[in-house]
C-alpha atoms as a PDB file:
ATOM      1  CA  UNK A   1      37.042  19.398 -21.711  1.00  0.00           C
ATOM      2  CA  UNK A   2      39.227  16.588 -22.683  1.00  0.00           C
ATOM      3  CA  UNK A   3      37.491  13.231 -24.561  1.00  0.00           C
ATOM      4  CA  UNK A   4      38.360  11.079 -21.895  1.00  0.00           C
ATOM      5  CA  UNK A   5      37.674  13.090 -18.859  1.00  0.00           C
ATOM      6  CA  UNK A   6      34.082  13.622 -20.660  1.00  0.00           C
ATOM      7  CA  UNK A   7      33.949  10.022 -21.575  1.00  0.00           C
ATOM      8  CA  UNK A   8      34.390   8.586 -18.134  1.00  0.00           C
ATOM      9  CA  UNK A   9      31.799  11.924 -16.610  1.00  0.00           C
ATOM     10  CA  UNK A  10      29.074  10.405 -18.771  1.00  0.00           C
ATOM     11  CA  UNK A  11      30.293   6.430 -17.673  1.00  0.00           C
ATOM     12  CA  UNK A  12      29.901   7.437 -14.047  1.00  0.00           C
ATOM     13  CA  UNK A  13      26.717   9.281 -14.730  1.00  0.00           C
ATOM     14  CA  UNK A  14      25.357   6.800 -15.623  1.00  0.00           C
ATOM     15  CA  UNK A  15      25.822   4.398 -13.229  1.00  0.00           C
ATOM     16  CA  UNK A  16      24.630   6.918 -10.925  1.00  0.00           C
ATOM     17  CA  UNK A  17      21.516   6.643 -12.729  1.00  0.00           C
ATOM     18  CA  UNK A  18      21.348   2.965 -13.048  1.00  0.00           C
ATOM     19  CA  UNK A  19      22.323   2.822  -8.919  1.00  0.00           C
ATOM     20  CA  UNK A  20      19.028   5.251  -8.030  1.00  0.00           C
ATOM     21  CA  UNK A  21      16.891   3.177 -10.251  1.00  0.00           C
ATOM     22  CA  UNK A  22      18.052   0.444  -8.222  1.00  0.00           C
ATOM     23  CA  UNK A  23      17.624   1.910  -5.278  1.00  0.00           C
ATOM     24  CA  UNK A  24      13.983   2.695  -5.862  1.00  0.00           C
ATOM     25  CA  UNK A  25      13.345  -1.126  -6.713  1.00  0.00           C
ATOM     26  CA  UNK A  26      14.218  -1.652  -2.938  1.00  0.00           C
ATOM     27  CA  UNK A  27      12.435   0.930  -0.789  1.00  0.00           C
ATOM     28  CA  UNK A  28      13.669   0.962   2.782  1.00  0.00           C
ATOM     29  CA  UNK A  29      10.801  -0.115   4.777  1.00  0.00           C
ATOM     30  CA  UNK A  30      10.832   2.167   8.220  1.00  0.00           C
ATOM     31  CA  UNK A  31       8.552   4.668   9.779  1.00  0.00           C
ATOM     32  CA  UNK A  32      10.235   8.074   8.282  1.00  0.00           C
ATOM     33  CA  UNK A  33       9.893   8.421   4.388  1.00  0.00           C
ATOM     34  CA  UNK A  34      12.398   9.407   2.504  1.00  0.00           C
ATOM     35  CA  UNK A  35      14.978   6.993   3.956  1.00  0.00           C
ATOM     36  CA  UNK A  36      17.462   6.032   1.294  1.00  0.00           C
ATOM     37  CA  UNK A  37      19.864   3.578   1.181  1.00  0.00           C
ATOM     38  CA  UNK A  38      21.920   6.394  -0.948  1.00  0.00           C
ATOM     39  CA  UNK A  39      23.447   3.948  -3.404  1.00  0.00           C
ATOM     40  CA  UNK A  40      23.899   7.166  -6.013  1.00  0.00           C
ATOM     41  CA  UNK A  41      26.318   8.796  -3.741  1.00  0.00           C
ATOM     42  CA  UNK A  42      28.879   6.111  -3.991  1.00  0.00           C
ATOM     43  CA  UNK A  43      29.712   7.277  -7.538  1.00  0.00           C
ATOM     44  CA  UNK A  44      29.546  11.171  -6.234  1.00  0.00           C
ATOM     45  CA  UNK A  45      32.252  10.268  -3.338  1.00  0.00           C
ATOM     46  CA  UNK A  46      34.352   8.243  -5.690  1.00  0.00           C
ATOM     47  CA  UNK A  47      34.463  10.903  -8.451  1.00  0.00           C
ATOM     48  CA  UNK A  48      35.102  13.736  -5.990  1.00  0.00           C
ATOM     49  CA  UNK A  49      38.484  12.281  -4.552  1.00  0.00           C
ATOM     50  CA  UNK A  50      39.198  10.923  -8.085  1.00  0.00           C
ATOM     51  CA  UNK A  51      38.608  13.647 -10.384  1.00  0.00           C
ATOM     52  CA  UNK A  52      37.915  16.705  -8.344  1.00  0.00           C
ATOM     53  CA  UNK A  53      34.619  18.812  -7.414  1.00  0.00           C
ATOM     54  CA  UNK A  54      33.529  19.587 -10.589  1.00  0.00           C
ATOM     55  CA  UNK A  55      33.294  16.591 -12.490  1.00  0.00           C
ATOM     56  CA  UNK A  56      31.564  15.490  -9.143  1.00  0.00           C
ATOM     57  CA  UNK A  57      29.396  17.975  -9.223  1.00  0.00           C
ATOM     58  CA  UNK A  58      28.399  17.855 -12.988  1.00  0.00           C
ATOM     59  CA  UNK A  59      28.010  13.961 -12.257  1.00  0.00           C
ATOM     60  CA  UNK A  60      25.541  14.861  -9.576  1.00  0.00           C
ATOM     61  CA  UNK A  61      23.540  17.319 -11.281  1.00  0.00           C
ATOM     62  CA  UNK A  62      22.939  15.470 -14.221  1.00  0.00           C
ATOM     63  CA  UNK A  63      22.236  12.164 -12.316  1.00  0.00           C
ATOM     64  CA  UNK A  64      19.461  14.721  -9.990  1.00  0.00           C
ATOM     65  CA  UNK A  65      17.785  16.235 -13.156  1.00  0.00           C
ATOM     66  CA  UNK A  66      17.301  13.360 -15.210  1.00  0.00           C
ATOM     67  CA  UNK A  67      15.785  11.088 -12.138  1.00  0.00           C
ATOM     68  CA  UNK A  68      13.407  14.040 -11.833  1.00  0.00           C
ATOM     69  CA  UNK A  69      12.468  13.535 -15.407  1.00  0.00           C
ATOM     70  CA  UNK A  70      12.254   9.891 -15.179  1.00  0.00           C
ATOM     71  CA  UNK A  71      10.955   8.927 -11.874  1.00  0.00           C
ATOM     72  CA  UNK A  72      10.045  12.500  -9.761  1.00  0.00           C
ATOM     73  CA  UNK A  73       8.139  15.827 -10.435  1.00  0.00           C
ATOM     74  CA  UNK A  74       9.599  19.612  -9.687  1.00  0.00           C
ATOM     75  CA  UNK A  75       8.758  18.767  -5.825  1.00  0.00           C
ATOM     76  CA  UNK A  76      11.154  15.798  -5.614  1.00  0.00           C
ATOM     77  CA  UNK A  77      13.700  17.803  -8.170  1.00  0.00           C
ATOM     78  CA  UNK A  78      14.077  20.720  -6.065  1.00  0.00           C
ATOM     79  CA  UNK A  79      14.119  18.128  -2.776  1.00  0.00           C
ATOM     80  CA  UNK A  80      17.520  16.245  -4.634  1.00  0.00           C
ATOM     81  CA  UNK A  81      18.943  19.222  -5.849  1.00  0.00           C
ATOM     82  CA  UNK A  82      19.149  21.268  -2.606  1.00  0.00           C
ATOM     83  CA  UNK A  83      20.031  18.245  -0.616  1.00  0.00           C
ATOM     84  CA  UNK A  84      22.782  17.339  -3.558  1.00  0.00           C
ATOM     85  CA  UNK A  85      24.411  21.187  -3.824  1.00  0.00           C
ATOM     86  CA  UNK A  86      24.757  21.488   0.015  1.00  0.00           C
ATOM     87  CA  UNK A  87      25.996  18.284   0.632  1.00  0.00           C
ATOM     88  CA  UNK A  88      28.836  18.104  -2.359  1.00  0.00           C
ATOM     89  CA  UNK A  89      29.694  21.784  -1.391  1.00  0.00           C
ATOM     90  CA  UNK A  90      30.258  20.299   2.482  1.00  0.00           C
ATOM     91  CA  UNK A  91      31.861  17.132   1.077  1.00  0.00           C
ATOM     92  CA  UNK A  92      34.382  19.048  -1.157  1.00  0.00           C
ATOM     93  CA  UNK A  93      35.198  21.309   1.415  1.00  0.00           C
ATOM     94  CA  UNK A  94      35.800  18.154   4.139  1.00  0.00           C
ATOM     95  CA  UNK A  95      37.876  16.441   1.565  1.00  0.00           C
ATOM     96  CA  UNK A  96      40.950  17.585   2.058  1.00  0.00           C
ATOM     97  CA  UNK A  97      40.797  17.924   5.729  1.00  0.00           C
ATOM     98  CA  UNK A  98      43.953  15.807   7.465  1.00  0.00           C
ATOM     99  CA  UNK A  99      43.063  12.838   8.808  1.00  0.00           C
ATOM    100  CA  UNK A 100      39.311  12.998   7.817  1.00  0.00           C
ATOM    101  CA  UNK A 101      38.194   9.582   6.254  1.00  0.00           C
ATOM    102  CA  UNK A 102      36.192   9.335   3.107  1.00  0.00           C
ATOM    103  CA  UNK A 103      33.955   7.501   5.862  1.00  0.00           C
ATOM    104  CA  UNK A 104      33.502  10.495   7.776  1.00  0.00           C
ATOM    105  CA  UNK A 105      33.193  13.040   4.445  1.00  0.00           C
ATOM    106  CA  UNK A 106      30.590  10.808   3.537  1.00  0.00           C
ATOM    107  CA  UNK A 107      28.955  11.246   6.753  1.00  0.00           C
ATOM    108  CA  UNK A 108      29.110  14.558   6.585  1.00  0.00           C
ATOM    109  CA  UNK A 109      27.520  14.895   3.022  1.00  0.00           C
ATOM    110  CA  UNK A 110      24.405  12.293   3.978  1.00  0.00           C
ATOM    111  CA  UNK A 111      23.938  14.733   6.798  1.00  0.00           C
ATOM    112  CA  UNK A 112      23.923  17.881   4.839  1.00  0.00           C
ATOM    113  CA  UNK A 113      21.891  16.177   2.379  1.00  0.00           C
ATOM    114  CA  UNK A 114      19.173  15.471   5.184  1.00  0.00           C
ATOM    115  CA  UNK A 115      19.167  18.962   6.542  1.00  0.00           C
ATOM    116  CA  UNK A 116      18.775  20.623   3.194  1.00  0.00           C
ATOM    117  CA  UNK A 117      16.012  18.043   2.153  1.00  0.00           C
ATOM    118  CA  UNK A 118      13.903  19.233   5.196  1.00  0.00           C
ATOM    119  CA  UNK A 119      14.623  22.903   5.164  1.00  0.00           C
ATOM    120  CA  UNK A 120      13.148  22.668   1.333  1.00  0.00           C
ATOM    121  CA  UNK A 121      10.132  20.908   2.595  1.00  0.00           C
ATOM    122  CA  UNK A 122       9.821  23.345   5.438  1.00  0.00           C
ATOM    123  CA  UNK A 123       9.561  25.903   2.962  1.00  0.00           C
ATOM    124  CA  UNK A 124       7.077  23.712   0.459  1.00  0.00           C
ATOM    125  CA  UNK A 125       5.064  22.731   3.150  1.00  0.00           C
ATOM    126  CA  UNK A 126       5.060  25.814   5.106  1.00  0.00           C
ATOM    127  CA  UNK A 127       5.573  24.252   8.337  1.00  0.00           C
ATOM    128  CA  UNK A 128       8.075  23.858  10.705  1.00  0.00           C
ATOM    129  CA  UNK A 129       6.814  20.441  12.298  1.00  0.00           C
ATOM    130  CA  UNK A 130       8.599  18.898   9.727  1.00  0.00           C
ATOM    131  CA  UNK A 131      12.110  19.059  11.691  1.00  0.00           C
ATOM    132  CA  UNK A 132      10.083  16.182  13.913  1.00  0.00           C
ATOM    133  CA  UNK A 133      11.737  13.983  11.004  1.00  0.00           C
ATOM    134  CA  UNK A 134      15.242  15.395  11.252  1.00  0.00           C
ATOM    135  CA  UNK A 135      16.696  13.293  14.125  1.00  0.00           C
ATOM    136  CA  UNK A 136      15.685  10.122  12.565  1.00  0.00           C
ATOM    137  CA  UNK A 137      17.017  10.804   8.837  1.00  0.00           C
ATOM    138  CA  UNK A 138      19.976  12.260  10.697  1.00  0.00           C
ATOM    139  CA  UNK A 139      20.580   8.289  12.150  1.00  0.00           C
ATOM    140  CA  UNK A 140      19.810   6.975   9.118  1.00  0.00           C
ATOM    141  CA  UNK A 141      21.889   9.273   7.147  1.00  0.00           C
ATOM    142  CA  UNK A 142      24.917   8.492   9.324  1.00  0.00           C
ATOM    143  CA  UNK A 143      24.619   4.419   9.044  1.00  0.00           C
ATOM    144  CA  UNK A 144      24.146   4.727   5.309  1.00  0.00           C
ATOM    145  CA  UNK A 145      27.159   7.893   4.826  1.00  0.00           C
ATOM    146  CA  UNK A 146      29.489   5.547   6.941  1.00  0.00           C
ATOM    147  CA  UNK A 147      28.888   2.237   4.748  1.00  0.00           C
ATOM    148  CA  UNK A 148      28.885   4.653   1.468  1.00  0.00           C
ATOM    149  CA  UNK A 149      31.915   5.836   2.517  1.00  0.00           C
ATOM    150  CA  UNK A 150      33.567   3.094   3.236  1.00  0.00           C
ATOM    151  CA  UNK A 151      32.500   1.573  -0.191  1.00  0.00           C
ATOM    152  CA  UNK A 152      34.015   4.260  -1.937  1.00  0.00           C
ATOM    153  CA  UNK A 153      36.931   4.225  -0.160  1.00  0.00           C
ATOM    154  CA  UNK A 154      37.840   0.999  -1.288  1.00  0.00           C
ATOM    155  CA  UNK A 155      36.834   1.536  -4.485  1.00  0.00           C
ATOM    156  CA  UNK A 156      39.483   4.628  -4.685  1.00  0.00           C
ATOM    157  CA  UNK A 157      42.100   2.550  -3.395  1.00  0.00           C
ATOM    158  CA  UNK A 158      41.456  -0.759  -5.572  1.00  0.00           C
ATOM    159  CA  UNK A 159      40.788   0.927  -8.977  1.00  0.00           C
ATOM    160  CA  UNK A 160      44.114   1.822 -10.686  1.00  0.00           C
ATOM    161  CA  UNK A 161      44.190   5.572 -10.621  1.00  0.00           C
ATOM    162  CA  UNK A 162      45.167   6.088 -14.555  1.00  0.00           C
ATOM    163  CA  UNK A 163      41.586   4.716 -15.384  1.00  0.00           C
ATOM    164  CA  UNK A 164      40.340   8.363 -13.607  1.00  0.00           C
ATOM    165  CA  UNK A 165      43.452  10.040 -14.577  1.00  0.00           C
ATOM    166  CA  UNK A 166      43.965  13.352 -16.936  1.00  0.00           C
END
């Protein structure tokens, strides 16, 4: 792996990190937990259109692992890393779609994410009542996917493309 590409892996990795610690300062306060504003996932989005799937990916995996050290247990690790694999995996495949805006991939990711976060805890928990939460994370995952997106699709356009570049 080239110095820079590594280099600017471990920059956005860390942001990542710094972005979910400051997204657990400001809990979202509604009646479903594990509502997220999904602040993380702007540096996932950007680094998938910027510097392909999988320096995204390695981005995301580190960023999932080391919150689980930090902040989370093996519950909450296996939670983020289901919810991150499917949804990057969805995203990366969405990408190049024509016509698809990183709005919409984003969407599509936060959605994936929700889905594989409750099929884990349907397994954990050995119950299925737990899809009861699905329609509301669902809504919650498309607000925050669409302003995510949206984010990051400015950020792609307004950061010169040689600073990702290899």
């Amino acid at each position: 792996m080239k110095v820079k590409r590594l280099v600017t892996e471990a920059m956005l990795c860390a942001l990542a990190l710094i972005l979910s610690y400051v997204e657990s300062l400001f809990p979202l306060s509604v009646a479903v937990p594990g509502v997220k504003m999904g602040l993380p996932n702007l540096v996932i989005v950007f680094a998938l259109y910027r510097m392909g799937a999988g320096s995204a990916a390695r981005i995301s995996l580190v960023r999932v692992a080391v919150v689980a050290l930090l902040f989370g247990n093996i519950y909450s690790l296996l939670y983020s890393l289901a919810g991150a694999v499917l949804s990057l995996v969805l995203m990366a495949l969405l990408k190049n779609v024509s016509g698809l805006h990183t709005a919409g991939v984003s969407v599509a990711g936060a959605v994936m994410h929700n889905i594989a976060q409750i099929g884990v805890a349907m397994i954990i928990l050995g119950t299925k009542e737990i899809i009861y939460y699905l329609p509301p994370l669902l809504i919650s995952g498309v607000v925050t996917g669409v302003a995510i997106g949206l984010v990051a699709a400015l950020l792609i356009q307004r950061i010169p493309e040689k600073m990702t570049s290899f």
